[in-house]
N, C-alpha and C. Protein backbone atom coordinates (compact mmCIF):
# COMPACT_ATOMS: atom_id res chain seq x y z
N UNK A 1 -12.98 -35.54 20.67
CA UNK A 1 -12.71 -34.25 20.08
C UNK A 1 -13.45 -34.15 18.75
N UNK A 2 -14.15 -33.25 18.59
CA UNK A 2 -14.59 -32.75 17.38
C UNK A 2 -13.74 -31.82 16.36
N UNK A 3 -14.17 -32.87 15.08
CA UNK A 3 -12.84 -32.31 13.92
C UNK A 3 -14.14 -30.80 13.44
N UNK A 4 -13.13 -29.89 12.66
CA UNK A 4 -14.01 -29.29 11.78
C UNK A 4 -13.92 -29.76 10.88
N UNK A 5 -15.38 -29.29 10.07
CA UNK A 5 -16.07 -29.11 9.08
C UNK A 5 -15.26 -28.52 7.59
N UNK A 6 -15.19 -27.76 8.30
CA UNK A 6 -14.36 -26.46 7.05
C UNK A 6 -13.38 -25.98 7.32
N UNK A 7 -12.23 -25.71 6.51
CA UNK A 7 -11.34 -24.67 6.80
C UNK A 7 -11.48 -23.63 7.11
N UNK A 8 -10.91 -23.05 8.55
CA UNK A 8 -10.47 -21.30 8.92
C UNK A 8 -9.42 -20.97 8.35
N UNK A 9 -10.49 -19.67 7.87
CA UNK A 9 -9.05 -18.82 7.48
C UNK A 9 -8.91 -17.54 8.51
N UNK A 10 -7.40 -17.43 8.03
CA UNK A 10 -7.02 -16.57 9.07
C UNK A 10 -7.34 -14.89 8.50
N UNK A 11 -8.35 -14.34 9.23
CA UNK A 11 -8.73 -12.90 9.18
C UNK A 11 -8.72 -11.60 9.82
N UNK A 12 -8.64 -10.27 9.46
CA UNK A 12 -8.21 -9.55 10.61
C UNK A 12 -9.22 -7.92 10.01
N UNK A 13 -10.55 -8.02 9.74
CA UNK A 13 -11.40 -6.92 9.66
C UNK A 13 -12.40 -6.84 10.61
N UNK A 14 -12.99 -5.43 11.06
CA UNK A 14 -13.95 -5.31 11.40
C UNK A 14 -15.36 -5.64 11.20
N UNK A 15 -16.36 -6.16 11.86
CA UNK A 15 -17.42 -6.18 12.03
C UNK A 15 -18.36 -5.53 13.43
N UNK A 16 -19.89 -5.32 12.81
CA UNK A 16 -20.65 -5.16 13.04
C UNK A 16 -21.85 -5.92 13.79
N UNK A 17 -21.82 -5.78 15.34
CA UNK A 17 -22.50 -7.24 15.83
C UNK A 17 -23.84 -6.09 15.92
N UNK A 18 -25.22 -7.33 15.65
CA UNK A 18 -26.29 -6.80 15.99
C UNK A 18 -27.12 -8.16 17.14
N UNK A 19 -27.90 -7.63 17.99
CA UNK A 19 -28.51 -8.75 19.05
C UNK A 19 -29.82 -7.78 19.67
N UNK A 20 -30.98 -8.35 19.32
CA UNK A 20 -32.20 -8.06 20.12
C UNK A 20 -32.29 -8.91 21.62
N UNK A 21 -30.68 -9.36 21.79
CA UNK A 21 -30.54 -9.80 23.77
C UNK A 21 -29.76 -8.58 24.37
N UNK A 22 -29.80 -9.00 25.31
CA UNK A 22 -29.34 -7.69 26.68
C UNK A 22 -28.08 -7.24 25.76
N UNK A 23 -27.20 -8.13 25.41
CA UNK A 23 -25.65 -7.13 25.06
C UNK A 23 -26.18 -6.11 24.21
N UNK A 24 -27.27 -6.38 23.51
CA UNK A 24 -27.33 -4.89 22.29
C UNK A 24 -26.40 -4.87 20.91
N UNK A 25 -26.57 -3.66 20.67
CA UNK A 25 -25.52 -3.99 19.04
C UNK A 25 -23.71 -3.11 19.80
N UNK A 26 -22.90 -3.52 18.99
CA UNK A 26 -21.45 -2.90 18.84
C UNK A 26 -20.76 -3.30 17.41
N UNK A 27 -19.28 -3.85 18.53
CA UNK A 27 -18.55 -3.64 17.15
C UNK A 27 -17.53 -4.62 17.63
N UNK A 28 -16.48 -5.67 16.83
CA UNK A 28 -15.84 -6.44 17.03
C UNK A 28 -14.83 -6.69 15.51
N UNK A 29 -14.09 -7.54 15.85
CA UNK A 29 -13.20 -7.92 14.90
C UNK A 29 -12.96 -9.38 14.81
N UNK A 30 -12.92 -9.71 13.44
CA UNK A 30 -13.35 -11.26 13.06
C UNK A 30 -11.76 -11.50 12.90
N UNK A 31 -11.36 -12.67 13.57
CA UNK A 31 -9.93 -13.16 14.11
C UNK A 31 -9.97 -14.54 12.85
N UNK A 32 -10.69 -15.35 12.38
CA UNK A 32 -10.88 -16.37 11.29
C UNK A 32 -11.55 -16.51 10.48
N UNK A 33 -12.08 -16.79 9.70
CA UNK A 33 -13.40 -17.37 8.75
C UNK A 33 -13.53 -18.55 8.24
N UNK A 34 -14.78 -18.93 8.51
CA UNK A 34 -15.21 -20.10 7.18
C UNK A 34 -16.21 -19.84 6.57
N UNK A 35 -16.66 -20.96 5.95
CA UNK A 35 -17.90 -21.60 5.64
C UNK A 35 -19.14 -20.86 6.37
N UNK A 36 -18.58 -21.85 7.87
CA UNK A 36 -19.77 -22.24 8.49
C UNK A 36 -19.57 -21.08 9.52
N UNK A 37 -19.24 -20.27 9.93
CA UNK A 37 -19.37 -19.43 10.53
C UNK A 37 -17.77 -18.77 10.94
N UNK A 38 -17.23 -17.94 12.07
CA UNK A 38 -15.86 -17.53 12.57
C UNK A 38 -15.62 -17.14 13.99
N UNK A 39 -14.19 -16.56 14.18
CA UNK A 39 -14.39 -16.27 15.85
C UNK A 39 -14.08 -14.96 15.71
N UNK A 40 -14.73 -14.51 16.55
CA UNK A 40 -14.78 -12.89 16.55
C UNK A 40 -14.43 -12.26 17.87
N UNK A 41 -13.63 -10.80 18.43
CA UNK A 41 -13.09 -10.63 19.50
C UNK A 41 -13.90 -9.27 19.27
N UNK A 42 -14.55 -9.34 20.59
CA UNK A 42 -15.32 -8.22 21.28
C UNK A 42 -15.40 -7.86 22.60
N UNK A 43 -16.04 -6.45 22.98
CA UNK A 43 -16.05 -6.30 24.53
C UNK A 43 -17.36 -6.26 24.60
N UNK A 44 -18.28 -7.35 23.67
CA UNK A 44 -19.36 -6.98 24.63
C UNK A 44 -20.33 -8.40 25.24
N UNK A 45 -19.47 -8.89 25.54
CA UNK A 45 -19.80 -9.66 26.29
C UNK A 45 -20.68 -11.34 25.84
N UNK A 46 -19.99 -11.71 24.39
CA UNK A 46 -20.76 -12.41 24.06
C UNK A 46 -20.71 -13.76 24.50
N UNK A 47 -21.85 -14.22 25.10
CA UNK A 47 -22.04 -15.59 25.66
C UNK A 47 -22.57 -16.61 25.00
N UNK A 48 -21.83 -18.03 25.05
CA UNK A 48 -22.28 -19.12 24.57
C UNK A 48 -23.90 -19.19 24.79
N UNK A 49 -24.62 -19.18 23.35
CA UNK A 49 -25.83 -19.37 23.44
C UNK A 49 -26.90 -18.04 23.18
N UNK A 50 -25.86 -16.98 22.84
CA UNK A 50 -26.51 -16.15 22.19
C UNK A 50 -26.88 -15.46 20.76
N UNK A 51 -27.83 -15.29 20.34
CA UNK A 51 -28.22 -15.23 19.03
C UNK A 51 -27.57 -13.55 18.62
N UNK A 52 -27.29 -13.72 17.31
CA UNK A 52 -26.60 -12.51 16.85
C UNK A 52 -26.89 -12.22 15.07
N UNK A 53 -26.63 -10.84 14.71
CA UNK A 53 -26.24 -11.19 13.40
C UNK A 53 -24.68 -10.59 13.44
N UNK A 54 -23.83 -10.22 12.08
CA UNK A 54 -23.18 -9.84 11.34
C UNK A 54 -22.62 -9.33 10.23
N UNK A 55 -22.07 -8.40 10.35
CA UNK A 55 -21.98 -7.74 9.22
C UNK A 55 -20.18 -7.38 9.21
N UNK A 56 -19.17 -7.83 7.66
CA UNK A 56 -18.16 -7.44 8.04
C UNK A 56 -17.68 -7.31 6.24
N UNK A 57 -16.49 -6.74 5.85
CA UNK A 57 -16.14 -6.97 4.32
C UNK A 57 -14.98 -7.86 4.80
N UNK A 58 -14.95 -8.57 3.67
CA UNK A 58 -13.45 -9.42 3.71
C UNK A 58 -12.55 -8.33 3.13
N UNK A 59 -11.35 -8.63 3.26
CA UNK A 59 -10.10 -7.86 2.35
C UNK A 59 -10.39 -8.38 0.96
N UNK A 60 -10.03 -7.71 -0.09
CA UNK A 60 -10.25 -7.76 -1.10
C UNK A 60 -11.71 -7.40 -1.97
N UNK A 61 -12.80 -7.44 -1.07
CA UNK A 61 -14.47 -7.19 -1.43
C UNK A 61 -14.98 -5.96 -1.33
N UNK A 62 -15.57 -5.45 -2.38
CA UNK A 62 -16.22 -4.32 -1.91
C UNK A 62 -17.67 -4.46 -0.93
N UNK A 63 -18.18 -5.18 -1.12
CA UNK A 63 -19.75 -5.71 -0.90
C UNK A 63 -19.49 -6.65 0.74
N UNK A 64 -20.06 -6.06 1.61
CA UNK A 64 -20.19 -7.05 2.95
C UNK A 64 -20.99 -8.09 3.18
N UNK A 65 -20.23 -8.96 3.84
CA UNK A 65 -21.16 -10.47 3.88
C UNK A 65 -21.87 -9.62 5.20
N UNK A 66 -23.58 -10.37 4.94
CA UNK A 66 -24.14 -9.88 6.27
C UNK A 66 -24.98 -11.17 6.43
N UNK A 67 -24.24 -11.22 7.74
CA UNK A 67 -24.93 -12.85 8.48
C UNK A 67 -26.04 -12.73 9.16
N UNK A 68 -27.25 -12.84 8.49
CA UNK A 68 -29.13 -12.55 9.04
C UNK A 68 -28.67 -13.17 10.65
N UNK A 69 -27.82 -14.10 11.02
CA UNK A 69 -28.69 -15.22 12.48
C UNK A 69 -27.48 -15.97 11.98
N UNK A 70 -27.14 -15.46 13.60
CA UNK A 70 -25.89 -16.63 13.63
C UNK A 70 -25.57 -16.84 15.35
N UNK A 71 -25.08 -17.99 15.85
CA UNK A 71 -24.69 -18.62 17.56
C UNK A 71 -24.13 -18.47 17.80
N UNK A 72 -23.90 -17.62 19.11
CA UNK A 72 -22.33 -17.67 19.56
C UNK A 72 -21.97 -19.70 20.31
N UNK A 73 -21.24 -20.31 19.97
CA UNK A 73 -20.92 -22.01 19.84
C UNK A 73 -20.12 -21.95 21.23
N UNK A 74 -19.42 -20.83 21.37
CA UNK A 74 -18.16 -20.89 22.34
C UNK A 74 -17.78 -19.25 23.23
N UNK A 75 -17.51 -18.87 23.93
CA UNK A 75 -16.82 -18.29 24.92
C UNK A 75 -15.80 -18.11 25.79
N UNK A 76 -15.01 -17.25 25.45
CA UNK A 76 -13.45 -17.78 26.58
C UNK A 76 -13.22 -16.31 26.43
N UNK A 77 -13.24 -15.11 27.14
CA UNK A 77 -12.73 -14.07 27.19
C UNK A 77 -13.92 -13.06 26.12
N UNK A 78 -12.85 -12.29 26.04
CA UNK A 78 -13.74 -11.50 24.98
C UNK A 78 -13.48 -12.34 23.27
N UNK A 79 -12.94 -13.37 23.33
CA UNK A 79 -13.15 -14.16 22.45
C UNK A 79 -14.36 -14.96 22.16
N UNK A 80 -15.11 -15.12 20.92
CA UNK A 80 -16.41 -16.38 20.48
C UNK A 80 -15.83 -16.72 19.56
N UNK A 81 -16.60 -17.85 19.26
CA UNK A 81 -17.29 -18.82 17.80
C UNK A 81 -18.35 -19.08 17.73
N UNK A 82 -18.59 -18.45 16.57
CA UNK A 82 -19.98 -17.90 16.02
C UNK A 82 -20.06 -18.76 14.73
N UNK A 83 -21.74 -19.53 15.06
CA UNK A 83 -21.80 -20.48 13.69
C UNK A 83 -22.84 -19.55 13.22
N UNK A 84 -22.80 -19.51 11.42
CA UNK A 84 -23.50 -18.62 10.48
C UNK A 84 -24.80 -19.91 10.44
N UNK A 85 -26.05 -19.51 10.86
CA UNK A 85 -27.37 -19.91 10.60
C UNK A 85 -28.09 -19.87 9.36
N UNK A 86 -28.09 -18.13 8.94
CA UNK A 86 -28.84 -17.46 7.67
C UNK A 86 -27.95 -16.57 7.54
N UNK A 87 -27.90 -17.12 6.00
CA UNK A 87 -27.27 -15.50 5.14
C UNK A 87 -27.73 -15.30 4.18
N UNK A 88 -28.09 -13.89 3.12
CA UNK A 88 -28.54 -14.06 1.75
C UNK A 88 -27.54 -14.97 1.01
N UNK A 89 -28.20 -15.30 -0.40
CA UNK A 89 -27.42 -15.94 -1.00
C UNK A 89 -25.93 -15.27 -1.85
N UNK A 90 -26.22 -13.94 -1.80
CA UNK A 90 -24.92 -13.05 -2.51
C UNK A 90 -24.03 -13.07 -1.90
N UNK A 91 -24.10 -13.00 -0.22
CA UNK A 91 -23.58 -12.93 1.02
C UNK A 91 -22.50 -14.00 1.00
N UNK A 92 -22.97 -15.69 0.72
CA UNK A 92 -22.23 -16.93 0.99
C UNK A 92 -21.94 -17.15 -0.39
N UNK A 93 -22.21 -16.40 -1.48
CA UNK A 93 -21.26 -16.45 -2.76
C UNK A 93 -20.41 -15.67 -2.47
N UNK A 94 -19.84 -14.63 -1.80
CA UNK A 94 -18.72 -13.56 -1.39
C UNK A 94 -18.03 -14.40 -0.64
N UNK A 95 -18.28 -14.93 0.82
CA UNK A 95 -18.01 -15.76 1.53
C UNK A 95 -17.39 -17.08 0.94
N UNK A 96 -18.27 -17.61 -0.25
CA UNK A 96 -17.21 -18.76 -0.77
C UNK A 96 -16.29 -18.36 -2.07
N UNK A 97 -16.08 -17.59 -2.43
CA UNK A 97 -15.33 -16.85 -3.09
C UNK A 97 -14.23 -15.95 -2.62
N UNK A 98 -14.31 -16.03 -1.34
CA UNK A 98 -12.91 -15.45 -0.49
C UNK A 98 -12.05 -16.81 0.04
N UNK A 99 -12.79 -18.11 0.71
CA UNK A 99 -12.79 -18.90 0.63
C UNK A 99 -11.95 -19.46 -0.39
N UNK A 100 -12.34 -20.20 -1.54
CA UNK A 100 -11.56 -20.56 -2.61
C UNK A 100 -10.38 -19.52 -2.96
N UNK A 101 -10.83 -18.73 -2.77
CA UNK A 101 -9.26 -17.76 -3.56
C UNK A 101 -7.79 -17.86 -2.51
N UNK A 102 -8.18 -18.03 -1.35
CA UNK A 102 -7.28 -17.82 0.15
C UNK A 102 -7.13 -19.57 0.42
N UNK A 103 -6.18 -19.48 0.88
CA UNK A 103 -5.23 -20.91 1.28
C UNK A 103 -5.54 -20.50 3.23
N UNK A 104 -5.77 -21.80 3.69
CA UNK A 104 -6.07 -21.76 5.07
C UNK A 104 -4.24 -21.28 5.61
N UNK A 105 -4.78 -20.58 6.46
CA UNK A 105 -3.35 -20.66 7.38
C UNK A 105 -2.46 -19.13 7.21
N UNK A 106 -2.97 -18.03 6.04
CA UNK A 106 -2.85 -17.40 5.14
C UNK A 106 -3.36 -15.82 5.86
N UNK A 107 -2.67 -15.34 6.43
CA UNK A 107 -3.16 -14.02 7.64
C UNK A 107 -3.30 -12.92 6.26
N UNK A 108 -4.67 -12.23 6.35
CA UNK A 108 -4.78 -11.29 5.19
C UNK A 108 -5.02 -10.07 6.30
């Protein structure tokens, strides 16, 4: 079994999926966060092994993290886990600054 990396936190906003593969762009909702990427619940069909970006605000941020290139890692329903590849750097200072402020386990 593989441990994680980073703490998930527990999250519940909308995002913005974009993909130059067959699914195309929509819309989904980010169910955790970390670090290193989150799991996100959508209907459009995202399959282990497909390239994506993201775009979503945390609670509390005005400014959206937008993930340039990120993997879908996993698949089980209209559920993924999506590891973050590229992000600007303002992006994963927002990202680790929601991070530090939030206690894992912590439904915002």
């Amino acid at each position: 079994m593989e441990l994680r990396k980073t703490s998930r936190f527990p999250v519940q906003c909308p995002t913005s999926i974009s993909s130059d593969e067959p699914i195309g762009d929509g819309e989904g909702a980010l169910k955790n966060v970390s670090i290193g990427g989150c799991a996100v619940g959508s209907n459009l069909g995202l399959a282990k092994g497909t390239y994506l970006g993201l775009c979503f605000r945390l609670p509390g941020h005005e400014q959206p993290v937008e993930v340039v290139l990120a993997k879908v890692r996993w698949s089980l329903g209209e559920a993924a886990g999506v590891e973050f590849i590229l992000m600007g750097s303002d992006s994963q200072e927002r990202l680790r600054e929601y991070t530090k402020s939030t206690k894992p386990g912590l439904r915002h």
